[in-house]
Protein backbone atom coordinates (compact mmCIF):
# COMPACT_ATOMS: atom_id res chain seq x y z
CA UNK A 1 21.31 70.46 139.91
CA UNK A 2 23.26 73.09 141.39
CA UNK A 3 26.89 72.08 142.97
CA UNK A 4 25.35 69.82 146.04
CA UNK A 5 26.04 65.86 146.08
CA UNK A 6 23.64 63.70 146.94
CA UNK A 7 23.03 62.75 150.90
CA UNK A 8 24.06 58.77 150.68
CA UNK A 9 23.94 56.70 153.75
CA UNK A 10 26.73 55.70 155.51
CA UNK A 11 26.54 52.65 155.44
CA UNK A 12 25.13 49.58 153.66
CA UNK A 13 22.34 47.50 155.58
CA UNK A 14 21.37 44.27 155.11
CA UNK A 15 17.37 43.48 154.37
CA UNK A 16 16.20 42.78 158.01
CA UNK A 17 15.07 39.28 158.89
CA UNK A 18 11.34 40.80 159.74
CA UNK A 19 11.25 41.69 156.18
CA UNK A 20 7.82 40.19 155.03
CA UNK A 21 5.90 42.71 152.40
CA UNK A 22 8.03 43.79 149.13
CA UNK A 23 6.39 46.21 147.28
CA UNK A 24 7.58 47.19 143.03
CA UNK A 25 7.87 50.69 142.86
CA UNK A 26 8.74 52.83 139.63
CA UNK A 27 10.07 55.93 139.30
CA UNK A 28 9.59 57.60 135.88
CA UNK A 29 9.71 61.04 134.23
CA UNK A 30 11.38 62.76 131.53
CA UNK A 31 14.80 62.56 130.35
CA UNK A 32 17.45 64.61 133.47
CA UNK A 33 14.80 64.82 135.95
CA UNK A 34 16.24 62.78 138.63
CA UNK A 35 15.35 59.50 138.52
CA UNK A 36 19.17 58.35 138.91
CA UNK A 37 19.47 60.30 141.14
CA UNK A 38 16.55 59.87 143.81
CA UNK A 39 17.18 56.24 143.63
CA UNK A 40 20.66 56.45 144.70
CA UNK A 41 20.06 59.04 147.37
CA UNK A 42 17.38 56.59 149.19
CA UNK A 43 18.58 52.95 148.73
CA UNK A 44 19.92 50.95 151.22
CA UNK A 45 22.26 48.70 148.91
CA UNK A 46 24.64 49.69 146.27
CA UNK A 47 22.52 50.66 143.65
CA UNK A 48 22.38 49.30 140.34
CA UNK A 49 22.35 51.40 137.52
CA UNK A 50 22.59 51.59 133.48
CA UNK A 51 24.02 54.95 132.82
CA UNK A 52 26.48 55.54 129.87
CA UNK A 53 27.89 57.92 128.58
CA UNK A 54 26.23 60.34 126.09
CA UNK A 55 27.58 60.61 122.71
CA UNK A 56 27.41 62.25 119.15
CA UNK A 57 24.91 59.44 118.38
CA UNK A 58 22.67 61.07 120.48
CA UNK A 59 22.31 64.39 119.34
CA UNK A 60 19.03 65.16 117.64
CA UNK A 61 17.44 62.56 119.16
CA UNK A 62 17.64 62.88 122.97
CA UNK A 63 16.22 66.06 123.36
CA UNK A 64 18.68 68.28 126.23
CA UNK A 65 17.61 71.84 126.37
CA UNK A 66 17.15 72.71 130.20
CA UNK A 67 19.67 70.11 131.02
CA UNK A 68 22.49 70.98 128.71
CA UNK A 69 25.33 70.34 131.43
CA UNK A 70 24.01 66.59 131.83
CA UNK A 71 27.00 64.18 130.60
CA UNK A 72 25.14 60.24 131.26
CA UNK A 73 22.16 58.81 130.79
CA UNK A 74 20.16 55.59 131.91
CA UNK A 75 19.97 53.26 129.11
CA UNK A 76 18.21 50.46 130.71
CA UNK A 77 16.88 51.01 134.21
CA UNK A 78 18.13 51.82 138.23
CA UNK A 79 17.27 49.58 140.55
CA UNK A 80 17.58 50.35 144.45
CA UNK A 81 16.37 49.29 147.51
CA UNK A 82 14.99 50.83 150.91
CA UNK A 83 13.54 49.86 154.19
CA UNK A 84 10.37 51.57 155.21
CA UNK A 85 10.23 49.90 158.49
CA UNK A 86 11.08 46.26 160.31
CA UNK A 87 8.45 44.55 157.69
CA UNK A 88 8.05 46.69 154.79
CA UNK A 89 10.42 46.93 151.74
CA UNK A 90 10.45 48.66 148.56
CA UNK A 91 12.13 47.94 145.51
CA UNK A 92 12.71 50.79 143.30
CA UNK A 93 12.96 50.94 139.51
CA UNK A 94 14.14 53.73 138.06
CA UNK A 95 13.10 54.02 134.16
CA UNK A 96 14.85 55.72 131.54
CA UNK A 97 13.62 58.96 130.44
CA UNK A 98 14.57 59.07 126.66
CA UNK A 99 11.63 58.54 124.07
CA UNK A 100 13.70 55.64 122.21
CA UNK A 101 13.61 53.92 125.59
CA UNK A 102 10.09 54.18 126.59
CA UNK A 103 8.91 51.00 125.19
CA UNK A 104 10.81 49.39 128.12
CA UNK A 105 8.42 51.30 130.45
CA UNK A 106 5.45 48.89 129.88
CA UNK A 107 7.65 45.82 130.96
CA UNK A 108 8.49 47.95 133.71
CA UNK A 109 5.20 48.77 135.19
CA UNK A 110 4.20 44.77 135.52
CA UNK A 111 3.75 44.14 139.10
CA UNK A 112 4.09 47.62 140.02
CA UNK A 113 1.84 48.70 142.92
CA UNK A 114 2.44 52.37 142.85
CA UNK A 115 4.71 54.80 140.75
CA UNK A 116 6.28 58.14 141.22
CA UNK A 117 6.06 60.94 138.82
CA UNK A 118 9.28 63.16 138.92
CA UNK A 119 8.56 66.51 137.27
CA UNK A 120 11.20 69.18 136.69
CA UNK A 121 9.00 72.94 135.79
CA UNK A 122 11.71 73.59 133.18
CA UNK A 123 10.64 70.92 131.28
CA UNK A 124 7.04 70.42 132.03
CA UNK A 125 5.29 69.03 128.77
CA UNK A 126 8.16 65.74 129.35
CA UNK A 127 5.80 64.68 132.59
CA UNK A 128 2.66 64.14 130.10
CA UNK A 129 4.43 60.66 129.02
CA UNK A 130 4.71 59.20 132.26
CA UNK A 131 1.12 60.21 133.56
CA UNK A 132 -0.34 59.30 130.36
CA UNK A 133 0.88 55.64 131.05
CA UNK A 134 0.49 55.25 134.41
CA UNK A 135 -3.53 56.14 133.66
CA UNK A 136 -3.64 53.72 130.86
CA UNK A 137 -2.21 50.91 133.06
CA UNK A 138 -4.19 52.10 136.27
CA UNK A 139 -1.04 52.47 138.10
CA UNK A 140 -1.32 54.44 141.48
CA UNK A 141 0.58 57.31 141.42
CA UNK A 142 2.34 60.26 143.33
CA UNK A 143 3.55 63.33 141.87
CA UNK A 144 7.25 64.66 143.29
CA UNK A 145 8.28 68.67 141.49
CA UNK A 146 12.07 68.23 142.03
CA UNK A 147 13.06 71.66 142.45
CA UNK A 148 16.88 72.46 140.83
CA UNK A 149 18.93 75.20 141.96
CA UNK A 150 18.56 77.11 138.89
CA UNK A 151 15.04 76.62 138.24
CA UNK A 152 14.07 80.80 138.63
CA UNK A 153 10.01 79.77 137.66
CA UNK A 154 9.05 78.54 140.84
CA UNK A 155 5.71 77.86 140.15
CA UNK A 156 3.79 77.23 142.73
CA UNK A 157 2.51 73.28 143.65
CA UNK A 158 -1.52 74.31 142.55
CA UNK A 159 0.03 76.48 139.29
CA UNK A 160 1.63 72.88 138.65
CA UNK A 161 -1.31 70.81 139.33
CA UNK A 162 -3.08 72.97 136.62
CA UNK A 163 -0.39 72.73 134.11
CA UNK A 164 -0.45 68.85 134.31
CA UNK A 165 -4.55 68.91 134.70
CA UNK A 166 -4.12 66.65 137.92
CA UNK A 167 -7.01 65.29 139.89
CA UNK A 168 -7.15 66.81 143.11
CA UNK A 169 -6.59 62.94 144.26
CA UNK A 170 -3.62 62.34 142.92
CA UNK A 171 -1.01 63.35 145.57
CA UNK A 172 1.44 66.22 144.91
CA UNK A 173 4.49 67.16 146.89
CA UNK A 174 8.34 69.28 146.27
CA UNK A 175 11.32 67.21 146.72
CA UNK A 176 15.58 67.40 146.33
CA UNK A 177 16.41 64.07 144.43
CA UNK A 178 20.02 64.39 146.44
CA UNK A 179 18.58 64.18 149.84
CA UNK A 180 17.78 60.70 151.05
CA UNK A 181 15.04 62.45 153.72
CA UNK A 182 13.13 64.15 150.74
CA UNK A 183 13.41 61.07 148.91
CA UNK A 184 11.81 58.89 151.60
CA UNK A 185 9.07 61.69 152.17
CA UNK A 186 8.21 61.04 148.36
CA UNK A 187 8.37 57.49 148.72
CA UNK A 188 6.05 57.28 152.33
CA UNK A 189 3.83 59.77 150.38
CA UNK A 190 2.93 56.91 147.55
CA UNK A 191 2.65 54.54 150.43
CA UNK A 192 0.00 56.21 152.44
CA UNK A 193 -1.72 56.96 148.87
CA UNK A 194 -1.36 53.84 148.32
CA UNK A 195 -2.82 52.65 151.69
CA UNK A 196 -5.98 55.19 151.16
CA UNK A 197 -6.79 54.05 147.86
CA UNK A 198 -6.90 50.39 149.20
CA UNK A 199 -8.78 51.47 152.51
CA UNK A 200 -11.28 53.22 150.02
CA UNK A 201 -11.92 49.75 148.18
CA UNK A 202 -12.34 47.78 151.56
CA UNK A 203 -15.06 50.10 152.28
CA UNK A 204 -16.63 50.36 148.91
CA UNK A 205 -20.09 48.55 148.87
């Protein structure tokens, strides 16, 4: 993703003593989209991560064109954490994106309120997974086009939407994994949907 490093924090805070609503979030998506990396740009803690490093015993089976220059890979999950405000906290899970480690995504998504769909344009058809799943578990959702340097497409957000049939409900936003304030737009994004959708219930007769 270009030569940029991500845009950590400073500093590591503790979870604030006001803290009283945790919400599960997952971040999924197809294999070098930036899952690692959005949840390290955003959380407030050390993050912890899974990633190895990728070896012979993966070729032919991890599929790498479009991110050829990729050297690790998560073989488990990320986990990270950020503040919203004084009461609010997610947890983020990060999920791996290889297809002989999607049958950890089901454990994954139990207890998850909301989810975010990272899609990279070079490698479209690897976002049809991750919707397909969230739909069959009736997982809120938000999708996030992280936009890499080389990426010379640039399809526009409603060309995407088409591509990946979304509903025009179904949030839809650009974001840089590496920068924590693009990150938390993403992140505030799937709580307002999230918010809406439960507003819409309330009011539901």
């Amino acid at each position: 993703m270009g030569s940029a490093t991500s845009e950590l924090p400073s500093h590591r805070t503790p979870l604030d003593d006001a803290a009283e609503t945790g919400l599960k979030i997952v971040v999924v998506g197809g294999f070098g989209v930036g899952k690692t990396t959005l949840v390290r740009s955003v959380s407030e803690i050390r993050p912890l991560n899974t990633e190895e490093v990728m070896t012979q015993a993966g070729v032919g089976v991890d599929e790498t064109s479009g991110v050829a220059s990729k050297t690790t890979t998560t073989v488990a999950f990320d986990f990270g954490r950020i503040s919203l405000n004084e009461r609010m906290v997610l947890y983020l899970f990060g999920a791996p994106g290889q297809e002989r480690f999607w049958f950890l995504w089901d454990r994954l998504f139990s207890g998850t309120l909301g989810a975010v769909v990272l899609v990279d344009t070079r490698r479209m058809d690897d976002s049809w997974y991750a919707i397909d799943r969230l739909e069959h578990h009736r997982t809120p959702f938000v999708v996030a086009v992280n936009r890499f340097d080389d990426d010379t497409a640039r399809y526009s957000l409603d060309e995407i939407r088409d591509a990946l049939a979304l509903p025009g409900h179904v949030p839809l936003i650009d974001c840089d994994a590496r920068l924590r304030q693009s990150g938390k737009d993403v992140l505030i994004t799937l709580v307002d949907h999230l918010y809406e959708l439960a507003m819409a219930q309330e009011t539901t007769p």
